[in-house]
PDB file of N, CA and C in Angstrom:
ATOM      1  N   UNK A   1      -0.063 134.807-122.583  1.00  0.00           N
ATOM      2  CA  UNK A   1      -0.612 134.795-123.920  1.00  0.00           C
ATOM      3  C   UNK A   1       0.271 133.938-124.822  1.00  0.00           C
ATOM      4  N   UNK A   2      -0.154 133.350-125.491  1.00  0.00           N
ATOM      5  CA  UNK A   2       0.476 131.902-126.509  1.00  0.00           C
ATOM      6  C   UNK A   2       0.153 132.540-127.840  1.00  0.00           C
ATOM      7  N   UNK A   3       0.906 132.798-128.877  1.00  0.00           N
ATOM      8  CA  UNK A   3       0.749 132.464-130.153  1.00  0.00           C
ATOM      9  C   UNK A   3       1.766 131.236-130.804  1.00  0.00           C
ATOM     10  N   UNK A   4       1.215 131.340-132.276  1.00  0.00           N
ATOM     11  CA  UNK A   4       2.412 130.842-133.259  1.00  0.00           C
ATOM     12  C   UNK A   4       3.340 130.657-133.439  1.00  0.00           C
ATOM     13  N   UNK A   5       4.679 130.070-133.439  1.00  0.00           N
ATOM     14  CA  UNK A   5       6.047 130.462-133.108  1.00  0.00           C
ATOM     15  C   UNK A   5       6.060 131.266-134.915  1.00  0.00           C
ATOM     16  N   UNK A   6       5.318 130.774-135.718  1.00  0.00           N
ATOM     17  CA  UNK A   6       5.504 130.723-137.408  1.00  0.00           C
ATOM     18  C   UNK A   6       4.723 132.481-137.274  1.00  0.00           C
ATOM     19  N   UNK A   7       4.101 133.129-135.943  1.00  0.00           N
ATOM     20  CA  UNK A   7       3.281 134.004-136.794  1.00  0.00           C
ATOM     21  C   UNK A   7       3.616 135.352-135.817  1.00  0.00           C
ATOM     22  N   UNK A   8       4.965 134.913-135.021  1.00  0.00           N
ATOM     23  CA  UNK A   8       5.666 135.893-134.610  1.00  0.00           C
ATOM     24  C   UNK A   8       6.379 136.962-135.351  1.00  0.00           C
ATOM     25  N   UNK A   9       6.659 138.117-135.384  1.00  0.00           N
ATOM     26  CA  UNK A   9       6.921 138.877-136.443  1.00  0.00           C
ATOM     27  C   UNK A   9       8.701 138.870-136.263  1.00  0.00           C
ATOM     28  N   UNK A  10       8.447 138.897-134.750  1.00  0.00           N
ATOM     29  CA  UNK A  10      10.532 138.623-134.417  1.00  0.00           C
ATOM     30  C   UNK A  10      10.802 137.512-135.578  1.00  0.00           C
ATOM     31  N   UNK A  11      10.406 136.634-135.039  1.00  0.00           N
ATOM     32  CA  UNK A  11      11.243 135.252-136.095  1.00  0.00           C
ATOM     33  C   UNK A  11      11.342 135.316-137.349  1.00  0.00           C
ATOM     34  N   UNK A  12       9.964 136.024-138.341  1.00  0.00           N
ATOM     35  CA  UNK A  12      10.190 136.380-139.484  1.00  0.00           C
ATOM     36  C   UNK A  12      11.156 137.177-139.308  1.00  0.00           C
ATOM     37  N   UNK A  13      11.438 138.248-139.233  1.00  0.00           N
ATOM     38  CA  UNK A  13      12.537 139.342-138.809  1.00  0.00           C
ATOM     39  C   UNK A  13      13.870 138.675-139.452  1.00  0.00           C
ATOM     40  N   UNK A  14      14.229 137.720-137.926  1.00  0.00           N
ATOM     41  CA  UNK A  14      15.280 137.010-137.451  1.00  0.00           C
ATOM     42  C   UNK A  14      15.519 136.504-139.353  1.00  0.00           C
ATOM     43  N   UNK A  15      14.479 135.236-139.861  1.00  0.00           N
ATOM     44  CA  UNK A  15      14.717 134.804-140.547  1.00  0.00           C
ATOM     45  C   UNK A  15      15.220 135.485-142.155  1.00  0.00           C
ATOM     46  N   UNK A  16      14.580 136.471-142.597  1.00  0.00           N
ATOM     47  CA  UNK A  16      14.448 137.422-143.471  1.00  0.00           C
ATOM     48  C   UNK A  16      16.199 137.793-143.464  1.00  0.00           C
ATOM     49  N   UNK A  17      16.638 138.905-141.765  1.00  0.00           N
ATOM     50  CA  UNK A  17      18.292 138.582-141.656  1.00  0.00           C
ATOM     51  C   UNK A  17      18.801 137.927-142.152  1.00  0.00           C
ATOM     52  N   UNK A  18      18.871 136.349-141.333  1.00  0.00           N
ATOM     53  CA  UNK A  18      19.600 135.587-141.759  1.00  0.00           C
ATOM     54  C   UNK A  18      19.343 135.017-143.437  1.00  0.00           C
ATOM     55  N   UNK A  19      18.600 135.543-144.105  1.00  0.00           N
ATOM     56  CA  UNK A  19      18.537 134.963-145.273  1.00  0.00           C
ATOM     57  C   UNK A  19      19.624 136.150-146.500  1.00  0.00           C
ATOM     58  N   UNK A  20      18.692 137.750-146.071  1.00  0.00           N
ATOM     59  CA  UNK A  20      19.984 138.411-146.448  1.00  0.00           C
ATOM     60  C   UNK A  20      21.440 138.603-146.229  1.00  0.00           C
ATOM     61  N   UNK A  21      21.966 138.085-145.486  1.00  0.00           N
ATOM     62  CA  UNK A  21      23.199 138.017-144.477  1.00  0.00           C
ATOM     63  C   UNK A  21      23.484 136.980-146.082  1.00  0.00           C
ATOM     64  N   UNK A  22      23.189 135.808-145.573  1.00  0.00           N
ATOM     65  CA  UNK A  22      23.473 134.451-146.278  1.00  0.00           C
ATOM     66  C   UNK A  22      23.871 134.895-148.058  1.00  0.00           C
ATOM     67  N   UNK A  23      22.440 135.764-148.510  1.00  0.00           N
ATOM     68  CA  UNK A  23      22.914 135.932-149.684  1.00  0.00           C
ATOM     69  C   UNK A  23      23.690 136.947-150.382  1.00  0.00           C
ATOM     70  N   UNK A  24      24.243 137.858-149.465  1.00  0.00           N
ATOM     71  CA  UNK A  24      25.095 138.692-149.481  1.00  0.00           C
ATOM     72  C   UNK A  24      26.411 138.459-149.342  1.00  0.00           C
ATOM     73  N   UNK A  25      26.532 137.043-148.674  1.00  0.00           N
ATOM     74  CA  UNK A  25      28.000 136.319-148.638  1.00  0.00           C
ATOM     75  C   UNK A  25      28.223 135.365-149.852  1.00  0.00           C
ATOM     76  N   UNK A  26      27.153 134.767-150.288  1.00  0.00           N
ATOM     77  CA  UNK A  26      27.269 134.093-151.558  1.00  0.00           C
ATOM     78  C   UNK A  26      27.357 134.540-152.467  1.00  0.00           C
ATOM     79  N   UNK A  27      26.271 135.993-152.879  1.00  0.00           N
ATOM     80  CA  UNK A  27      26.732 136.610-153.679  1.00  0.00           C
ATOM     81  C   UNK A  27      27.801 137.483-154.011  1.00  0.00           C
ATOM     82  N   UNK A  28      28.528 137.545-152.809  1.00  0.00           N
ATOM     83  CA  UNK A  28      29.643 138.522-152.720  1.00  0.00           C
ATOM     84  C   UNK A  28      28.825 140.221-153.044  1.00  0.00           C
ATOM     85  N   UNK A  29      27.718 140.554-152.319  1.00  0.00           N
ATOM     86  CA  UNK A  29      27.262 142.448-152.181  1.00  0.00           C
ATOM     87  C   UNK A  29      27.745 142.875-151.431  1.00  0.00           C
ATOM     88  N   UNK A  30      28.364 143.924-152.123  1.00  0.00           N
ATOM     89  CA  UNK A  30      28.695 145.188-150.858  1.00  0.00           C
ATOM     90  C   UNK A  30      29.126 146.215-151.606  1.00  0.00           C
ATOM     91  N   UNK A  31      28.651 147.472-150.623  1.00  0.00           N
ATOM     92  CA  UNK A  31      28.978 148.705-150.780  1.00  0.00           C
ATOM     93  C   UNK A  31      30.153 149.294-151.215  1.00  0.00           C
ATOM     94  N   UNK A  32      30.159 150.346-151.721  1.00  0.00           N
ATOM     95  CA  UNK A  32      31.549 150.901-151.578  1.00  0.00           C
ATOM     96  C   UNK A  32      31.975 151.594-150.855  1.00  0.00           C
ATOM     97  N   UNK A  33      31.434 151.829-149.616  1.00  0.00           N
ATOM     98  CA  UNK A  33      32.170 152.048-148.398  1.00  0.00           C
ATOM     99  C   UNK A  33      32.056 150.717-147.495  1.00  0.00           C
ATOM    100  N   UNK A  34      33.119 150.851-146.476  1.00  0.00           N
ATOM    101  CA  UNK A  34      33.543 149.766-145.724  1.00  0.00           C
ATOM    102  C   UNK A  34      32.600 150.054-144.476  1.00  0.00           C
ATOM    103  N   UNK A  35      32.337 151.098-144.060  1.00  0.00           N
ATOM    104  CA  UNK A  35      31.481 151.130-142.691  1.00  0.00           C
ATOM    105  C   UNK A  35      30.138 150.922-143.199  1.00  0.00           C
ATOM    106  N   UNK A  36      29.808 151.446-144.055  1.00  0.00           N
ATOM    107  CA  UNK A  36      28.479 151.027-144.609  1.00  0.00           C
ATOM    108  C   UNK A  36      28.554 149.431-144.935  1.00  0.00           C
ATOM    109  N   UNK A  37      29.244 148.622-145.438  1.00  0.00           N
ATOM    110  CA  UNK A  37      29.273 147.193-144.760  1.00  0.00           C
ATOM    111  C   UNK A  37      29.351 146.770-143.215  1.00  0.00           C
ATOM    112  N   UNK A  38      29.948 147.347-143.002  1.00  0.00           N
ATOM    113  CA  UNK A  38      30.371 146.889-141.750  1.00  0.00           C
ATOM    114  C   UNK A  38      28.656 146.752-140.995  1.00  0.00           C
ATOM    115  N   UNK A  39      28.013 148.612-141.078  1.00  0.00           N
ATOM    116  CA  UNK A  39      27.017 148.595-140.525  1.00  0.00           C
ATOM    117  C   UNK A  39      25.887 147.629-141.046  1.00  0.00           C
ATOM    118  N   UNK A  40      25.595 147.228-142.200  1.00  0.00           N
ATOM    119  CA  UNK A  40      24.765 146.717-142.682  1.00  0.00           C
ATOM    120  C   UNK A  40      25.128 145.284-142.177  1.00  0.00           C
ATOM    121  N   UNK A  41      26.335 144.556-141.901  1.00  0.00           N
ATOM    122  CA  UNK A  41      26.675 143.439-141.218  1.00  0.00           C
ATOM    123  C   UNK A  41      26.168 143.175-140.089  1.00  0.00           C
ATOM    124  N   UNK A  42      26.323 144.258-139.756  1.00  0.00           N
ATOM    125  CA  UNK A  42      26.562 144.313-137.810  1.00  0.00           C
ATOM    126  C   UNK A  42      24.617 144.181-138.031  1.00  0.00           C
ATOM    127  N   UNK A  43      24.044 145.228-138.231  1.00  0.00           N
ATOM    128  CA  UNK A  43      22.465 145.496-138.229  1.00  0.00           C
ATOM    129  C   UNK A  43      21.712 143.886-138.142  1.00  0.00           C
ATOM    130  N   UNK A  44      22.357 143.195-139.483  1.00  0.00           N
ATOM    131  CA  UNK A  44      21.197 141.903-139.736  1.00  0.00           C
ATOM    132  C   UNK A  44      22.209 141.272-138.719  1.00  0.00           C
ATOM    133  N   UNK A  45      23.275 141.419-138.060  1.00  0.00           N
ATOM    134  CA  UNK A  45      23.603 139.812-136.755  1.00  0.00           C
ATOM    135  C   UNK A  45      22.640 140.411-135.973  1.00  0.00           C
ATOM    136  N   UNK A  46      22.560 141.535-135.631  1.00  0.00           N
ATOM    137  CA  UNK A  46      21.574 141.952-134.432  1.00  0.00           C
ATOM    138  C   UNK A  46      20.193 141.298-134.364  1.00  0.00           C
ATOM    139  N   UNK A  47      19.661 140.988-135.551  1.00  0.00           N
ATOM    140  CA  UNK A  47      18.469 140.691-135.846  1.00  0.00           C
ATOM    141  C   UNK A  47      18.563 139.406-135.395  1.00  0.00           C
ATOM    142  N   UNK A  48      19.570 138.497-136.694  1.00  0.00           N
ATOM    143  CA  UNK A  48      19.880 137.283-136.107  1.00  0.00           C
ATOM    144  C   UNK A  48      19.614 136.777-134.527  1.00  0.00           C
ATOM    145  N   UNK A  49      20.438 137.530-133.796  1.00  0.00           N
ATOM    146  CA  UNK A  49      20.697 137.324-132.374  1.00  0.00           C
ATOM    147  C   UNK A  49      19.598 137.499-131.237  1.00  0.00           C
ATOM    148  N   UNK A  50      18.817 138.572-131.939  1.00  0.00           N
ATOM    149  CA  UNK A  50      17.529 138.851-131.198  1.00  0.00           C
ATOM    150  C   UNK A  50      16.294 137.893-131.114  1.00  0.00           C
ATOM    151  N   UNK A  51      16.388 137.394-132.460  1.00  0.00           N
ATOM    152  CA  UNK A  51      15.476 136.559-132.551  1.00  0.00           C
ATOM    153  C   UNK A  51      15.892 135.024-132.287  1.00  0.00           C
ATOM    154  N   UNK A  52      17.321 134.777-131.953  1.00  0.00           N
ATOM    155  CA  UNK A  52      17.631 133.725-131.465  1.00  0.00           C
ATOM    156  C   UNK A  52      17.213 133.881-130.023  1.00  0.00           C
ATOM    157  N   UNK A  53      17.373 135.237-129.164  1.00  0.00           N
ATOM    158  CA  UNK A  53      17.249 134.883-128.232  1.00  0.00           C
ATOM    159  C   UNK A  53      15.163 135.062-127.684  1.00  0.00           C
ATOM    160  N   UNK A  54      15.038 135.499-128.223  1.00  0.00           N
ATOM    161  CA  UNK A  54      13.551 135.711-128.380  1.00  0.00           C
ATOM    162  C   UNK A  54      12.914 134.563-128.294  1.00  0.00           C
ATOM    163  N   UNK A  55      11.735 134.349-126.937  1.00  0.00           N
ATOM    164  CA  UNK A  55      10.535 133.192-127.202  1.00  0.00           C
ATOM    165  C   UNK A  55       9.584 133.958-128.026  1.00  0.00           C
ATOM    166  N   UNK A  56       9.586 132.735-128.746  1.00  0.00           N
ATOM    167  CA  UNK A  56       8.241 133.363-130.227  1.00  0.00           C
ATOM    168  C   UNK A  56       6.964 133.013-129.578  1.00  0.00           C
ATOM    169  N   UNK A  57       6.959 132.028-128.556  1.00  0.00           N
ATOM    170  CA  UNK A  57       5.493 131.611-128.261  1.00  0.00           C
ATOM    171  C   UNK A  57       4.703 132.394-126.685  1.00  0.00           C
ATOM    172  N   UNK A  58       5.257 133.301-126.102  1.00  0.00           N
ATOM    173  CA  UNK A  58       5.242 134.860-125.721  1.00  0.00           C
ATOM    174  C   UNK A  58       5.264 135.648-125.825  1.00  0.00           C
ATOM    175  N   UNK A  59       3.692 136.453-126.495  1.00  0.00           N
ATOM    176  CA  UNK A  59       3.750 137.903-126.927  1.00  0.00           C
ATOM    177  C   UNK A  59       4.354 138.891-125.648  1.00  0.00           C
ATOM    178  N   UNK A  60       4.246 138.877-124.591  1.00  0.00           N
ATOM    179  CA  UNK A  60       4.822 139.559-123.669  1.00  0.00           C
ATOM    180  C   UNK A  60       6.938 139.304-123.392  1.00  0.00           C
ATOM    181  N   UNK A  61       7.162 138.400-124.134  1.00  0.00           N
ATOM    182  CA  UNK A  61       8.139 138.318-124.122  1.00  0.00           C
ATOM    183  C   UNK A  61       9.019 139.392-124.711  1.00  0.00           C
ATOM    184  N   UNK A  62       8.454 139.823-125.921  1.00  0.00           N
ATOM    185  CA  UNK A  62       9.089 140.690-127.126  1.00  0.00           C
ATOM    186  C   UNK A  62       9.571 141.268-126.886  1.00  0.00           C
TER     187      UNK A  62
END
């Protein structure tokens, strides 16, 4: 089965991550606890990473 790479929901995912990641370092956000950064760090690389490794154009891939 073939879709979209644009209408995969991973890649939005992936991208959405990496966009909060991005503006959370520019803006300098964070919690006032340190594991609650930490976790909220760790959470969106996961995303990142998943959807790097993810074919978008294989729904059976997911």
């Amino acid at each position: 089965m073939d879709q979209k790479k644009w209408q995969s929901p991973v890649v939005w995912a992936s991208f959405a991550a990496l966009v909060i990641a991005f503006l959370g370092d520019v803006l300098g956000l964070s919690f006032d606890s340190d594991l609650a950064n930490q976790m909220i760090s760790a959470g969106l690389t996961l995303l990142v990473g998943f959807g790097v490794l993810n074919n978008p154009n294989s729904k059976a891939s997911f």
